[in-house]
N, C-alpha and C. Protein backbone atom coordinates (compact mmCIF):
# COMPACT_ATOMS: atom_id res chain seq x y z
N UNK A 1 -15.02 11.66 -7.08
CA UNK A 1 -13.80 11.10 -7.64
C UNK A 1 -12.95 10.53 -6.51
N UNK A 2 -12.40 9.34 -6.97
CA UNK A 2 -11.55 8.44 -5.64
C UNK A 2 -10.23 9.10 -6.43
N UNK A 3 -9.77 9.74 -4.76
CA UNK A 3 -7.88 9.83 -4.72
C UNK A 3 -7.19 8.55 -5.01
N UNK A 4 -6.61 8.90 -6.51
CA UNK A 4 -5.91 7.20 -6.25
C UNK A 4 -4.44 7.61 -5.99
N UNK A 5 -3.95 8.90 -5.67
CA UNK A 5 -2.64 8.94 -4.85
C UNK A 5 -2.63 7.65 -3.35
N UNK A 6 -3.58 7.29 -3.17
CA UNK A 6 -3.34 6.53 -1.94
C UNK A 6 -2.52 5.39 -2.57
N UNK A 7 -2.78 4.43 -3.89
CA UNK A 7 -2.38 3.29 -4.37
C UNK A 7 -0.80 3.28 -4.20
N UNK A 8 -0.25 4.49 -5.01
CA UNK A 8 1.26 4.17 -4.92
C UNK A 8 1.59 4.69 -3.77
N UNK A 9 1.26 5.55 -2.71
CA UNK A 9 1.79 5.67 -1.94
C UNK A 9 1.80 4.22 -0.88
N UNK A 10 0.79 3.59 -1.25
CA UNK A 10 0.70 2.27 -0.17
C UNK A 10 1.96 1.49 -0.76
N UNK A 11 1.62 1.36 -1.82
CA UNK A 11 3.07 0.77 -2.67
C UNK A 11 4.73 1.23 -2.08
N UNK A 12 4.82 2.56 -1.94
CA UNK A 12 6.06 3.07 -1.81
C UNK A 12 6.22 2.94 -0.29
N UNK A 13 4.81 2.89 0.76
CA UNK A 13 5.32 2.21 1.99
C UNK A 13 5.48 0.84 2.64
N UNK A 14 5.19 0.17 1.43
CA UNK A 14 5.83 -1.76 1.19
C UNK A 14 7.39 -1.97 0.69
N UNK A 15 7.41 -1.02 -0.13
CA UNK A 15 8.73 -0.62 -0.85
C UNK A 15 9.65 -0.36 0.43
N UNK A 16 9.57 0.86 0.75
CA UNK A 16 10.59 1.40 2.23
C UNK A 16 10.56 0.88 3.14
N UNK A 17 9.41 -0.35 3.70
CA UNK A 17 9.57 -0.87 4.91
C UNK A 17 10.30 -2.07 4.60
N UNK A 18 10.63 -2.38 3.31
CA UNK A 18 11.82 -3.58 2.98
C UNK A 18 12.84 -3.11 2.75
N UNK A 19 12.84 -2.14 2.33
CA UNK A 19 14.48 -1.46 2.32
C UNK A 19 15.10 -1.41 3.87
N UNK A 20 13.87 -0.81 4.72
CA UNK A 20 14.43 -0.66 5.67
C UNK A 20 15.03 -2.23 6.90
N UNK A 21 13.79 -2.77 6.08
CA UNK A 21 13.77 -4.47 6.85
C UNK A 21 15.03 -4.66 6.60
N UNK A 22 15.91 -4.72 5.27
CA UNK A 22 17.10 -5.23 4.39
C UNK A 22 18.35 -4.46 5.64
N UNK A 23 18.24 -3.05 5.39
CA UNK A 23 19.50 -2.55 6.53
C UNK A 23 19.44 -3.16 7.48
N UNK A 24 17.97 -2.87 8.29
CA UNK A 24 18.26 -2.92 9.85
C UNK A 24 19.22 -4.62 10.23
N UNK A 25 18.74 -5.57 8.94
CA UNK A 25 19.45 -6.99 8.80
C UNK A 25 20.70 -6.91 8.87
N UNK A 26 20.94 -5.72 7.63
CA UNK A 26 22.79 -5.54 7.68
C UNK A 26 23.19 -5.16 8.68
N UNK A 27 22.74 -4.04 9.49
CA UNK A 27 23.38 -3.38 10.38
C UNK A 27 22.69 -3.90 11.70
N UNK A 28 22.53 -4.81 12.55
CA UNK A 28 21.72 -4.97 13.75
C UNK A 28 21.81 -3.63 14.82
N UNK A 29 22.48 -2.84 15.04
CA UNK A 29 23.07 -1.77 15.42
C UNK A 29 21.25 -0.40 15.09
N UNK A 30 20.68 -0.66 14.08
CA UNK A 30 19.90 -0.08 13.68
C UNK A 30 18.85 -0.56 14.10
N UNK A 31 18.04 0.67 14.57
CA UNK A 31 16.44 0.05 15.39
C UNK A 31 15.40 0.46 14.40
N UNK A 32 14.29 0.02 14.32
CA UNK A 32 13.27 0.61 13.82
C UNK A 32 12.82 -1.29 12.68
N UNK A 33 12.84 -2.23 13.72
CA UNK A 33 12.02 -3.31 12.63
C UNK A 33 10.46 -2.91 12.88
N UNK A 34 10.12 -2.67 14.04
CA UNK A 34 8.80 -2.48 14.35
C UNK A 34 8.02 -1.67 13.08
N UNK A 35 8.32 -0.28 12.87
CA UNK A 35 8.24 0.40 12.25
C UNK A 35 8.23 0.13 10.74
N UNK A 36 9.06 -0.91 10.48
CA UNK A 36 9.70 -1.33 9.00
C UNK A 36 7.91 -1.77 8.91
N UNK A 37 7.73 -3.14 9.42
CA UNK A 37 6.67 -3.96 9.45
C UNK A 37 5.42 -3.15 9.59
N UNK A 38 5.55 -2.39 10.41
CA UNK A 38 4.27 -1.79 10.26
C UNK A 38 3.96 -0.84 8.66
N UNK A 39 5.29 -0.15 8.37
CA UNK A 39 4.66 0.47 6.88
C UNK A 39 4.50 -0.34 5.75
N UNK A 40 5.14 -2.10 6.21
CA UNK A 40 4.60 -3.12 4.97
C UNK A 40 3.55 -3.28 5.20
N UNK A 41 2.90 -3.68 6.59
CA UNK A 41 1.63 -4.48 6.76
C UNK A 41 0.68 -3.00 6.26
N UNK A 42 0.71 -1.76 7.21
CA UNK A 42 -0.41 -0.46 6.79
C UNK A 42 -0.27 -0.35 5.07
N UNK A 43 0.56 -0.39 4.46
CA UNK A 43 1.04 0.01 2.85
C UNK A 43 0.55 -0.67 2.30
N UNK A 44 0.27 -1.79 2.25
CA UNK A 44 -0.05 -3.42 1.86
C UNK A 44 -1.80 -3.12 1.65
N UNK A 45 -1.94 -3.02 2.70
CA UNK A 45 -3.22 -2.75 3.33
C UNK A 45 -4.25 -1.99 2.44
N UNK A 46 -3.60 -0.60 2.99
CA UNK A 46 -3.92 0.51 2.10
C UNK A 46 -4.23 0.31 0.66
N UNK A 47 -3.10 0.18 -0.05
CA UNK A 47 -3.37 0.19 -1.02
C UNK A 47 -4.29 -0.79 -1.54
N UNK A 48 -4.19 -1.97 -1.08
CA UNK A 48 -4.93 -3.41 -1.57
C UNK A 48 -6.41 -2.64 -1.61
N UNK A 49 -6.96 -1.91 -0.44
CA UNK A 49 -8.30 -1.54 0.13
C UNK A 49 -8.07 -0.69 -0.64
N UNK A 50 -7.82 0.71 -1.13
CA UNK A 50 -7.89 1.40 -2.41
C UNK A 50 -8.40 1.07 -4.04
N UNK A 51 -7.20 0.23 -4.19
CA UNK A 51 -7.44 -0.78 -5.38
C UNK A 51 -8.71 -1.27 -5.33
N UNK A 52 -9.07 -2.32 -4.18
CA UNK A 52 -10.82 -2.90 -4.46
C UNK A 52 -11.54 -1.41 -4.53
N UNK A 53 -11.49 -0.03 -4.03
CA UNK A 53 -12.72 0.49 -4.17
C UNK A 53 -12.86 1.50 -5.33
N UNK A 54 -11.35 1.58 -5.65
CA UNK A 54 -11.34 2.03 -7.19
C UNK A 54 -11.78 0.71 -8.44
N UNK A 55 -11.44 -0.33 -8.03
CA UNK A 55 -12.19 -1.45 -9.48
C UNK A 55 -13.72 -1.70 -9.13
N UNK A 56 -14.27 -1.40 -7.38
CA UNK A 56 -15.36 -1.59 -7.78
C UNK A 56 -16.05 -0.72 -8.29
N UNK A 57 -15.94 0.91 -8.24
CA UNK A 57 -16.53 1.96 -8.61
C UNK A 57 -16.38 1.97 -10.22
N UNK A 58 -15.42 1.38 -11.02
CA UNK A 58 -15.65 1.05 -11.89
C UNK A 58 -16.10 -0.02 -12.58
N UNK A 59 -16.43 -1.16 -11.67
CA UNK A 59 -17.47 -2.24 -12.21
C UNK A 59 -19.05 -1.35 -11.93
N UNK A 60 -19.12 -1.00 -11.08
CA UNK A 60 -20.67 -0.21 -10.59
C UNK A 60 -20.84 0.62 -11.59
N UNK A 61 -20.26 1.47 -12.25
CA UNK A 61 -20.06 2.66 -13.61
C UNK A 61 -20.43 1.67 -15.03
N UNK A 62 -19.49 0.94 -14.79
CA UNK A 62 -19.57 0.27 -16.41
C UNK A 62 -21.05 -0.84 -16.08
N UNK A 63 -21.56 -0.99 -15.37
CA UNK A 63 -22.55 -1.91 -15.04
C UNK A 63 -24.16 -0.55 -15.23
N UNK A 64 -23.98 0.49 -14.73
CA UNK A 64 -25.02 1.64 -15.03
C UNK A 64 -24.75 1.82 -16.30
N UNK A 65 -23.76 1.83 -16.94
CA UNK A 65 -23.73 2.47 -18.54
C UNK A 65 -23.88 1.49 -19.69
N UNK A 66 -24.23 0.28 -19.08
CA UNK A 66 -24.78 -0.75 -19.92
C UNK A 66 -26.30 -1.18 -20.10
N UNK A 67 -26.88 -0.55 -18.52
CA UNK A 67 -28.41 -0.37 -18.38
C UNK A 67 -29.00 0.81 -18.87
């Protein structure tokens, strides 16, 4: 069985690294863009690569249960 806790969590670290992108804008005073970008680009990532291996395990399933 595939963990699909990874999906929203990739989600919720695309989510927070724009929230955080949004402050650090308001406040220049605030460090951490590096960081912002990296939990969009890893979150992004993640999850996207999750997603393909959870739809393909279910194209591969529904493709055996038709043979």
């Amino acid at each position: 069985m595939v963990p699909l806790d990874w999906i929203p969590l990739g989600i919720a670290a695309v989510v927070c690294g724009r929230q955080a992108l949004r402050a650090i804008e308001d406040d220049p005073a605030l460090d951490g863009r590096g960081r912002s970008w990296f939990g969009i680009v890893a979150g992004g990532l993640g999850a996207a690569a999750w997603a393909f291996l959870v739809a393909a395990a279910v194209i591969d399933e529904v493709s055996r249960l038709q043979h």
